[in-house]
C-alpha atoms as a PDB file:
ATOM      1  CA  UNK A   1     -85.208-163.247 -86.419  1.00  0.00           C
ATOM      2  CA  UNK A   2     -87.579-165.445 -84.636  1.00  0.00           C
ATOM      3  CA  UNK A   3     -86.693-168.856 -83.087  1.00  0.00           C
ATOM      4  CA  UNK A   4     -89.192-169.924 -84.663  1.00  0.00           C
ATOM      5  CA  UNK A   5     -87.307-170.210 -87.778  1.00  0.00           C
ATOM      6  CA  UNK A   6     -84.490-171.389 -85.980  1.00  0.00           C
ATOM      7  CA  UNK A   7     -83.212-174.959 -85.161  1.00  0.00           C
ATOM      8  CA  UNK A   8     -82.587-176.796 -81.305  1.00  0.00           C
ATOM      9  CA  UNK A   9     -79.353-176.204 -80.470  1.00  0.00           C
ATOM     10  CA  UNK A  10     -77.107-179.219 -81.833  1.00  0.00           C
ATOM     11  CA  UNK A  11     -80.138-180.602 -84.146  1.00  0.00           C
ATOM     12  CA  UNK A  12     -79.694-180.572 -87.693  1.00  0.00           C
ATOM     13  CA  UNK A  13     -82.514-177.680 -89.200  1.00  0.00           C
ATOM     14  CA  UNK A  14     -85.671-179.363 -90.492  1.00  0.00           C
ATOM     15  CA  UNK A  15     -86.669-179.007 -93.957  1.00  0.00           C
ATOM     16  CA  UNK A  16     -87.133-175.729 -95.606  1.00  0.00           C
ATOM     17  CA  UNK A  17     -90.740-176.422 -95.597  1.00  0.00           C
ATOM     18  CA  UNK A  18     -91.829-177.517 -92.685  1.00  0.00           C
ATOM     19  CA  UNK A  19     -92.772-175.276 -89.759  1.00  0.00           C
ATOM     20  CA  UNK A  20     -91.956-175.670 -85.788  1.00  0.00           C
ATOM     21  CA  UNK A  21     -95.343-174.538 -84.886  1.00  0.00           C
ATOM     22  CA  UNK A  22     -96.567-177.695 -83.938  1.00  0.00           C
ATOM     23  CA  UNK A  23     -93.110-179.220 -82.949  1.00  0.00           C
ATOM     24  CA  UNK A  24     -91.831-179.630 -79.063  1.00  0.00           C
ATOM     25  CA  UNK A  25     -91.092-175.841 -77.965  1.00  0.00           C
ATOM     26  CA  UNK A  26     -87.072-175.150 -77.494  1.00  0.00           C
ATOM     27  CA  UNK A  27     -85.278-176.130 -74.436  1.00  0.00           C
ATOM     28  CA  UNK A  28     -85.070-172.724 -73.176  1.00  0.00           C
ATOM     29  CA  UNK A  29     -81.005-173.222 -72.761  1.00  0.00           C
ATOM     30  CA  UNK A  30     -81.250-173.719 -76.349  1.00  0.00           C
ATOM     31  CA  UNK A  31     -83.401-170.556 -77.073  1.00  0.00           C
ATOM     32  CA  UNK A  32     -81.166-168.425 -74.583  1.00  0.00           C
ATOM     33  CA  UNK A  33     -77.859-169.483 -76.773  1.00  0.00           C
ATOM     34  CA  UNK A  34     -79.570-168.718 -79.719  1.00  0.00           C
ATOM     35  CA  UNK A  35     -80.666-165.003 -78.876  1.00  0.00           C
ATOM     36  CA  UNK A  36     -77.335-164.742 -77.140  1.00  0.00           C
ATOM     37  CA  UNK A  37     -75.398-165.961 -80.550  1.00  0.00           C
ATOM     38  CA  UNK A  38     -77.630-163.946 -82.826  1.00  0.00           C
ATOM     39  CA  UNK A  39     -76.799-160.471 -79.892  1.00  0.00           C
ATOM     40  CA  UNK A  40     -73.585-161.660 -80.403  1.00  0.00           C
ATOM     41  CA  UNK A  41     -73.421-161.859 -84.401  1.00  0.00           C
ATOM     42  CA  UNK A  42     -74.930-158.469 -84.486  1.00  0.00           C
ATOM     43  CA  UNK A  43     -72.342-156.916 -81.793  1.00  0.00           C
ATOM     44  CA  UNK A  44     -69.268-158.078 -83.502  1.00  0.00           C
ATOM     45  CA  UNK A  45     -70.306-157.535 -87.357  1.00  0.00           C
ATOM     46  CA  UNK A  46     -71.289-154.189 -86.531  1.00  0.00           C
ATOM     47  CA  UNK A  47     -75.066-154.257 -87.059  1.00  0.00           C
ATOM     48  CA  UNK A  48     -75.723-153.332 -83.412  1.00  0.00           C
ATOM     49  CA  UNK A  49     -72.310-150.410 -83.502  1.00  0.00           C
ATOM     50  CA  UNK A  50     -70.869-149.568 -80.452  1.00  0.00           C
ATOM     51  CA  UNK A  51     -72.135-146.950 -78.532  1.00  0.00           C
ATOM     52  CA  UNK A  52     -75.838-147.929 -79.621  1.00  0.00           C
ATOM     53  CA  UNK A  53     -78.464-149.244 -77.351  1.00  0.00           C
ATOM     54  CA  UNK A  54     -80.171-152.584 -77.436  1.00  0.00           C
ATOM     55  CA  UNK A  55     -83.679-152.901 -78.469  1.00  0.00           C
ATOM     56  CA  UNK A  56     -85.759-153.648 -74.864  1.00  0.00           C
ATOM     57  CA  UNK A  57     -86.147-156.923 -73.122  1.00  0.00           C
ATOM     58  CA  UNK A  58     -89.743-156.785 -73.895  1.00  0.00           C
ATOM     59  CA  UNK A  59     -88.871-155.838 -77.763  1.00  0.00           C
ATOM     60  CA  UNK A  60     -86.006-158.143 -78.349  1.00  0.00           C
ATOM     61  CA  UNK A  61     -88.700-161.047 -76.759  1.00  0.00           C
ATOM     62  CA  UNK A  62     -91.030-160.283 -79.374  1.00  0.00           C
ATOM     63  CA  UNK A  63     -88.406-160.376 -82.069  1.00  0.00           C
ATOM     64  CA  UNK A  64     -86.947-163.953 -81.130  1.00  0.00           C
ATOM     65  CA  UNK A  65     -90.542-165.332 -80.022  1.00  0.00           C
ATOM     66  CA  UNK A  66     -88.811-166.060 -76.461  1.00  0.00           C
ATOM     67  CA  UNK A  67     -90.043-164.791 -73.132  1.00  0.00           C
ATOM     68  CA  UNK A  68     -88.407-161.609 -71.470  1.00  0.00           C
ATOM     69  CA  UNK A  69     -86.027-164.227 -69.247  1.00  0.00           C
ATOM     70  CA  UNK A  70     -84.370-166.031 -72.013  1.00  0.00           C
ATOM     71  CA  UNK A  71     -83.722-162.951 -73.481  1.00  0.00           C
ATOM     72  CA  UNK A  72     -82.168-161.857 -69.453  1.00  0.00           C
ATOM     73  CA  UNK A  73     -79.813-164.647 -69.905  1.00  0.00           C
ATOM     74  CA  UNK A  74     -78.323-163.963 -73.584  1.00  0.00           C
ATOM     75  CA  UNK A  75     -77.529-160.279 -72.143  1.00  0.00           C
ATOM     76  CA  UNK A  76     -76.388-161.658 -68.883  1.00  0.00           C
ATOM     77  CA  UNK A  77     -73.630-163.569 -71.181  1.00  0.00           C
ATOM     78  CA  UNK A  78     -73.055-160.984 -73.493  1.00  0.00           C
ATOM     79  CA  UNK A  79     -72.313-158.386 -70.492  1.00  0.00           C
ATOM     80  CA  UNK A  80     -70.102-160.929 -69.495  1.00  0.00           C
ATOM     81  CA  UNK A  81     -68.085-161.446 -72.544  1.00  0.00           C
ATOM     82  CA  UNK A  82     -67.571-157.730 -72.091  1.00  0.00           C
ATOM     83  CA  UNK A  83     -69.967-156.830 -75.405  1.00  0.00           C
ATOM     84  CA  UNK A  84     -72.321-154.791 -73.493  1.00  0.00           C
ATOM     85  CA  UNK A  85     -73.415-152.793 -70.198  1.00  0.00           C
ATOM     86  CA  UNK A  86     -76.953-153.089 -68.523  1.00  0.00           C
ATOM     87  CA  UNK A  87     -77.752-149.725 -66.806  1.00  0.00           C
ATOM     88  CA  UNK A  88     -80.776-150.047 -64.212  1.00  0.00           C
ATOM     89  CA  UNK A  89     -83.915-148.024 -65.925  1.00  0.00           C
ATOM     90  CA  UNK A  90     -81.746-147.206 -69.010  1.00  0.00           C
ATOM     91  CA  UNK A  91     -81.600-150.095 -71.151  1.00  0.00           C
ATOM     92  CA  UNK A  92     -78.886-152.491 -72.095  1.00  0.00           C
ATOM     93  CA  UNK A  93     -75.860-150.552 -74.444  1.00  0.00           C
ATOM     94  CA  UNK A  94     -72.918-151.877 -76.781  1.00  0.00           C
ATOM     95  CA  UNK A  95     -69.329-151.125 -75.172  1.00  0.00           C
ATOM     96  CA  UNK A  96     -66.832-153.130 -77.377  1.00  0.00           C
ATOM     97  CA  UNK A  97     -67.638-155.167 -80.732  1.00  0.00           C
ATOM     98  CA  UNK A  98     -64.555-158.006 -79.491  1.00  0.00           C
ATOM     99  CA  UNK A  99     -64.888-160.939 -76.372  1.00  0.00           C
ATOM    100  CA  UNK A 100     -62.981-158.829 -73.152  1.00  0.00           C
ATOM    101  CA  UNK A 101     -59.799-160.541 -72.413  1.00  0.00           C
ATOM    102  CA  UNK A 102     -61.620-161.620 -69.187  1.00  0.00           C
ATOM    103  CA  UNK A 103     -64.629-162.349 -68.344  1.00  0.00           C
ATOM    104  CA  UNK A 104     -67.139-160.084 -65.632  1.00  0.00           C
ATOM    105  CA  UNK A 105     -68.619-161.764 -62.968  1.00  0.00           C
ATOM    106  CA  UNK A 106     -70.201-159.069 -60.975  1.00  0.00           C
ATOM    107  CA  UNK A 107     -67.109-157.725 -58.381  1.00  0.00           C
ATOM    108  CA  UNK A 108     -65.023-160.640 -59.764  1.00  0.00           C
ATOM    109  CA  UNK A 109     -63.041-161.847 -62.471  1.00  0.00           C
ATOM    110  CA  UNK A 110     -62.926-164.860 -63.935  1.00  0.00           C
ATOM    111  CA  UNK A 111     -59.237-164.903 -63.852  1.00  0.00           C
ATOM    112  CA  UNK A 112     -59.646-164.050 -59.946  1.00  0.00           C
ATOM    113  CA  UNK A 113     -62.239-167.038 -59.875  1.00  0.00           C
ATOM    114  CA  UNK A 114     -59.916-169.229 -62.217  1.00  0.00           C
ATOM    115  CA  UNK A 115     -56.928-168.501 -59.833  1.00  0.00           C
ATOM    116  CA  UNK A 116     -57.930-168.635 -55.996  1.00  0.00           C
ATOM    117  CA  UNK A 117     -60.472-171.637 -56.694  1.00  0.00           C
ATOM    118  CA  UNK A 118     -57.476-174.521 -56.840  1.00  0.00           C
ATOM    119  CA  UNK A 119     -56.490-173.204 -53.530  1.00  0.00           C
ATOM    120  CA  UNK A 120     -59.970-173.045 -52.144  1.00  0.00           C
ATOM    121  CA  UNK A 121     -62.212-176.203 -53.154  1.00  0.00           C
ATOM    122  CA  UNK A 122     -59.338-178.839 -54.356  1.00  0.00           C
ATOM    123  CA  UNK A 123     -58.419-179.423 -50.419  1.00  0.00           C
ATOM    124  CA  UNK A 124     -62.136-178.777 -49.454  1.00  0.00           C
ATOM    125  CA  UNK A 125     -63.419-181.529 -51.319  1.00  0.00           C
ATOM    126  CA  UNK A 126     -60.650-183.531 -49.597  1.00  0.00           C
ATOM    127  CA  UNK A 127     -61.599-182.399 -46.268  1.00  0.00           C
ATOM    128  CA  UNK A 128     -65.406-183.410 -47.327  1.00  0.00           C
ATOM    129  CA  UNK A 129     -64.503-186.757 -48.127  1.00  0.00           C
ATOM    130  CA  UNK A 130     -63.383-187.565 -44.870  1.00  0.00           C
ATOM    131  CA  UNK A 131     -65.637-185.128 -42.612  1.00  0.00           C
ATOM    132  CA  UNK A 132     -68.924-184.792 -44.566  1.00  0.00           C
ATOM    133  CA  UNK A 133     -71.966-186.142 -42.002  1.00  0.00           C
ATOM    134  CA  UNK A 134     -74.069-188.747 -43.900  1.00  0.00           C
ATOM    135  CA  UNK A 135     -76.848-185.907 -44.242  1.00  0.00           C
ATOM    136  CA  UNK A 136     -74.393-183.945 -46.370  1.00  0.00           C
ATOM    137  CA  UNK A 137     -73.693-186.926 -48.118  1.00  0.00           C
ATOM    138  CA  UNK A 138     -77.183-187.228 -48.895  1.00  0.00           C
ATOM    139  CA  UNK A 139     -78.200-183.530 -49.927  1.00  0.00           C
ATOM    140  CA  UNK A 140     -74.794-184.183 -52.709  1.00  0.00           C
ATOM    141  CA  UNK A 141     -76.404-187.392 -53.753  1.00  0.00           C
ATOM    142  CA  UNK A 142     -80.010-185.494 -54.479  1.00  0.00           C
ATOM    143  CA  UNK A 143     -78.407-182.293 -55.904  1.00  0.00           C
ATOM    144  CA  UNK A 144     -76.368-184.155 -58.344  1.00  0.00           C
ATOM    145  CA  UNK A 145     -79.129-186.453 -59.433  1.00  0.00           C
ATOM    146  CA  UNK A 146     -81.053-183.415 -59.873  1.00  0.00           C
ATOM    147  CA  UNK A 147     -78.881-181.530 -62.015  1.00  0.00           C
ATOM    148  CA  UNK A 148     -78.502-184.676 -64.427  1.00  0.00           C
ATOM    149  CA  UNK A 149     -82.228-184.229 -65.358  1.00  0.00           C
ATOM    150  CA  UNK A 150     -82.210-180.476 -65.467  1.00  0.00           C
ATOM    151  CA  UNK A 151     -83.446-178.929 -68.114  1.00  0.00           C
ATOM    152  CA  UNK A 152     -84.412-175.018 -67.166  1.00  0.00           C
ATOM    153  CA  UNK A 153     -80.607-173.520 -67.135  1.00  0.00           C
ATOM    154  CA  UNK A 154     -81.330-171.253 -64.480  1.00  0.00           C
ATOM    155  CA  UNK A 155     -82.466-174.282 -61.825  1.00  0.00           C
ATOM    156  CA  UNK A 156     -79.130-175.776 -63.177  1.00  0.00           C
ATOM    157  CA  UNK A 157     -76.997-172.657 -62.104  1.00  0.00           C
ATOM    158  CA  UNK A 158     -78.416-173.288 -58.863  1.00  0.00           C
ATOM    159  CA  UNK A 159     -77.958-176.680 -58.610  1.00  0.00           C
ATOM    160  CA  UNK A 160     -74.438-176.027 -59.532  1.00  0.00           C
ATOM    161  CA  UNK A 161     -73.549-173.362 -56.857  1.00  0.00           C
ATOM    162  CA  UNK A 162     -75.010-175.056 -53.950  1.00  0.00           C
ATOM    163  CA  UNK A 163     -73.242-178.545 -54.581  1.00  0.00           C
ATOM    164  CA  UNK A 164     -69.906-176.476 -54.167  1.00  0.00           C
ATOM    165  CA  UNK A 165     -70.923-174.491 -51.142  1.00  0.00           C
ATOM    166  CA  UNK A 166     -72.197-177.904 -49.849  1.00  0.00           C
ATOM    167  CA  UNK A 167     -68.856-179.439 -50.034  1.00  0.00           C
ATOM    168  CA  UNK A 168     -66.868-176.177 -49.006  1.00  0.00           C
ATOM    169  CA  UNK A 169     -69.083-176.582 -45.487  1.00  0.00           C
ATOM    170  CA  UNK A 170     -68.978-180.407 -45.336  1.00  0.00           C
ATOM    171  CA  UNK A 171     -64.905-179.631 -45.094  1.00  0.00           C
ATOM    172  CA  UNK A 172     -65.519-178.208 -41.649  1.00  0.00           C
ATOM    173  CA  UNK A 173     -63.387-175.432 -42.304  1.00  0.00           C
ATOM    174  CA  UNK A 174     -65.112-172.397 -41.846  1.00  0.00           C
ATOM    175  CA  UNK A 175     -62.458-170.408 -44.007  1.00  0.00           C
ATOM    176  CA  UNK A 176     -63.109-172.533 -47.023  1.00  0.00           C
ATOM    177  CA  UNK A 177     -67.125-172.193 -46.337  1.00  0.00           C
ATOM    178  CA  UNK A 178     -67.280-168.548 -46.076  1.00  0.00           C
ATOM    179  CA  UNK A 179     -65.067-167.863 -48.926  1.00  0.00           C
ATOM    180  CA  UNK A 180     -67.259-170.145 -51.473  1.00  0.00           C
ATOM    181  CA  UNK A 181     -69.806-168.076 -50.138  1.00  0.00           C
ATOM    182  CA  UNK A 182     -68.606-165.213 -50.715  1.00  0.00           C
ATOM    183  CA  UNK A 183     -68.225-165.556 -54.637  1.00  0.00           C
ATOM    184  CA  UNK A 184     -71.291-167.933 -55.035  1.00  0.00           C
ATOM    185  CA  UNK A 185     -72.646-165.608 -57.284  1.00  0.00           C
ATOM    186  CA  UNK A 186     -69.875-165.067 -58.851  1.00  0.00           C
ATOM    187  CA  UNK A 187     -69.568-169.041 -59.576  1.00  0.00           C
ATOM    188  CA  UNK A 188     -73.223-168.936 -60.481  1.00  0.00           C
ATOM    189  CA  UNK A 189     -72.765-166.181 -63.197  1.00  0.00           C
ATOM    190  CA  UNK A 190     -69.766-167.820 -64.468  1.00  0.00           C
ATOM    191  CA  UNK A 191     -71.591-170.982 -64.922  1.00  0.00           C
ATOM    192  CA  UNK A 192     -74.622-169.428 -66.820  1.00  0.00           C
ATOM    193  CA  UNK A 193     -71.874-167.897 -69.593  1.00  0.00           C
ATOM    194  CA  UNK A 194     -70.171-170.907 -69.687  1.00  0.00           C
ATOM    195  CA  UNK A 195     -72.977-173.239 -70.401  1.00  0.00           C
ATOM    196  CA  UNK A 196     -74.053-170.473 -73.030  1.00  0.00           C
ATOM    197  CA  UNK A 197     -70.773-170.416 -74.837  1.00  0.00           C
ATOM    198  CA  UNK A 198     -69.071-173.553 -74.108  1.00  0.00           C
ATOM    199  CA  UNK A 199     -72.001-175.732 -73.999  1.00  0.00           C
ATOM    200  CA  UNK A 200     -70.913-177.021 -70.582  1.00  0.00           C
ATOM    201  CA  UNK A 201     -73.683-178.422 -68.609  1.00  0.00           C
ATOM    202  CA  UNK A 202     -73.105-182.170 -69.358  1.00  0.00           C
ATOM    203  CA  UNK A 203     -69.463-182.353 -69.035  1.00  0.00           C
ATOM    204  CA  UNK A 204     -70.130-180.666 -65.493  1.00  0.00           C
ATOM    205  CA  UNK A 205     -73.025-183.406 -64.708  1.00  0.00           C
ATOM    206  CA  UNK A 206     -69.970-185.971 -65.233  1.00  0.00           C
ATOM    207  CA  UNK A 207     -67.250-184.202 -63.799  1.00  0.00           C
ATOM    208  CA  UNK A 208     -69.604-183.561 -59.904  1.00  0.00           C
ATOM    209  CA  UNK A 209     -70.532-187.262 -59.983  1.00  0.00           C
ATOM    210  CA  UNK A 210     -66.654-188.265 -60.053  1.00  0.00           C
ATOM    211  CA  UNK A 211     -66.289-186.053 -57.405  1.00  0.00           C
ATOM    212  CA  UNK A 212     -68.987-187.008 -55.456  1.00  0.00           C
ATOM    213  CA  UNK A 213     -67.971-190.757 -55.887  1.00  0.00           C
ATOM    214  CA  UNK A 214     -64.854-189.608 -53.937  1.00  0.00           C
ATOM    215  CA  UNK A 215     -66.293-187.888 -51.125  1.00  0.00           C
ATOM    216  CA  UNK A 216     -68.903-190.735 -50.816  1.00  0.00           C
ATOM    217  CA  UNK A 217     -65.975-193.559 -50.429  1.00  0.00           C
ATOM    218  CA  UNK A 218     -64.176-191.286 -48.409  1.00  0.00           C
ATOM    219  CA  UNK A 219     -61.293-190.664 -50.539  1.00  0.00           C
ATOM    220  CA  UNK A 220     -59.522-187.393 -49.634  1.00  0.00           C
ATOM    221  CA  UNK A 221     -57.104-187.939 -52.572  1.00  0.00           C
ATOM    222  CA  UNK A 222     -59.786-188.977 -55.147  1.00  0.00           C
ATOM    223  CA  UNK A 223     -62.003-185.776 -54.093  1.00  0.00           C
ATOM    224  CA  UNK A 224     -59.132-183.816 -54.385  1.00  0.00           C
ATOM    225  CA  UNK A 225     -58.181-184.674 -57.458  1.00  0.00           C
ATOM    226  CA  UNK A 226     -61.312-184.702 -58.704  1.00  0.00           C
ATOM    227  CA  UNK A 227     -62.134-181.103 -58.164  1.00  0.00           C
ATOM    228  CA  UNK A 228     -58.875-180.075 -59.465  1.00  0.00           C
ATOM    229  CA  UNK A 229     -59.452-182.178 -62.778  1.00  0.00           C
ATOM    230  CA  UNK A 230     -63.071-179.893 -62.643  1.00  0.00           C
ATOM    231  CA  UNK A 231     -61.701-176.918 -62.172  1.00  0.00           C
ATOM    232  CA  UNK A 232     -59.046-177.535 -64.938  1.00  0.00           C
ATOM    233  CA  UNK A 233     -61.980-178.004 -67.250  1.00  0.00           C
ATOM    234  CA  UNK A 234     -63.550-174.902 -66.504  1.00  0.00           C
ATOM    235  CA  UNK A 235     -60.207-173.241 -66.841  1.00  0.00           C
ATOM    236  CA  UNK A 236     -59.844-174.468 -69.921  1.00  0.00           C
ATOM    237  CA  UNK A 237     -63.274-173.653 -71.321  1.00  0.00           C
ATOM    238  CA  UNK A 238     -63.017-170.397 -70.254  1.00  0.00           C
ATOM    239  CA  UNK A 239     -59.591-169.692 -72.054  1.00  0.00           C
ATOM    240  CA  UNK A 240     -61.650-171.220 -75.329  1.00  0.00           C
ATOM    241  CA  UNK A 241     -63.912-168.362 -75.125  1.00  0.00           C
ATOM    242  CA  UNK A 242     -61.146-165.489 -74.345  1.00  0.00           C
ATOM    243  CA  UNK A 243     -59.130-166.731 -76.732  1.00  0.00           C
ATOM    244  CA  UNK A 244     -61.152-166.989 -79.441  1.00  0.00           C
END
């Protein structure tokens, strides 16, 4: 399969005769769901059996006429679905031909994510709304705006983990800060799958600016419940994909 036979991501497939040489290239969020969905179609009808090992990044690249990162984020997902195991310098092998029951995020969970967060960045965004210096207001104001015109998922991901360890250290509570820290990358991973499978990106985009709103008109209660209503989503999306 190459994408170039393949549709965007949400667009209805042109007609059986035309070609998408000469059309706009993919987004390449929707090139990296569509390698990760056809990974995933293989894995769980049993074309690509458990046990077996991937094709390389450099082969499965050529296959889906994507570039070797693309193809880095569909196995990034698929890993953490539980489908498959990267080993450093060995290649990237099937373990289980069904979604995990949670998700792996490096030395977290997502049920350890999904479960401390509420106690974490719900009062933090409070805290930010009434202690956040009008330079932290500012870098919130450019990294949302950002991340509403993002197109390259990776930049998003980014975007994403920074405007949440921004408002853990605009709280001025140095608990809440080092602990977002600590599972950044955790939150960053998480993200990645969950824009992959869940299509997630734009409901985020909406969800920071209401939070932001809050923290910009000082509303501890609005910021609060703001996060929580985020982190509800991302609960929820997550139990779509386990549960599936």
């Amino acid at each position: 399969m190459n994408l170039s036979d393949s549709p965007t991501a949400g667009q209805p497939a042109p007609p059986a005769s035309a070609s998408l040489a000469g059309a706009q290239p993919l987004a390449r969020l929707s090139a990296a769901e569509a390698v990760f969905n056809a990974i995933r179609s293989d894995i769980e009808s049993g074309n690509a059996a458990v046990g077996g090992k991937l094709s390389s990044e450099a082969s499965l690249a050529q296959q889906y006429g994507v570039s070797r990162s693309v193809i880095r984020e569909a196995l990034r997902s698929c890993t953490a679905l539980g489908l498959t195991v990267t080993k450093t310098g060995k290649g990237t092998f099937v373990v289980a031909d069904k979604v995990a029951s949670d998700l792996t995020l490096g030395q977290y969970s997502a049920r350890d994510l999904t479960e401390a967060r509420p106690h974490i960045e719900v009062p933090a965004a409070g805290l930010a709304a009434q202690r956040r210096t009008g330079e932290e207001l500012e870098t919130l104001r450019h990294i949302v705006a950002a991340m509403s015109t993002e197109t390259d998922p990776e930049s998003w991901v980014a975007l994403d983990s920074s405007f949440h360890a921004l408002i853990a250290r605009a709280s001025g509570n140095r608990v809440f800060a080092s602990v977002v820290g600590e599972i950044r990358g955790a939150l960053a991973h998480q993200s990645e799958t969950l824009n992959m499978v869940a299509d997630r990106q734009h409901a985020s985009d909406a969800e920071h600016e209401k939070i932001l709103a809050a923290i910009e008109a000082g509303s501890a209660d609005g910021a609060s419940q703001a996060m929580a209503e985020h982190l509800h989503a991302v609960g929820a999306a997550l139990n779509s994909i386990l549960n599936k």
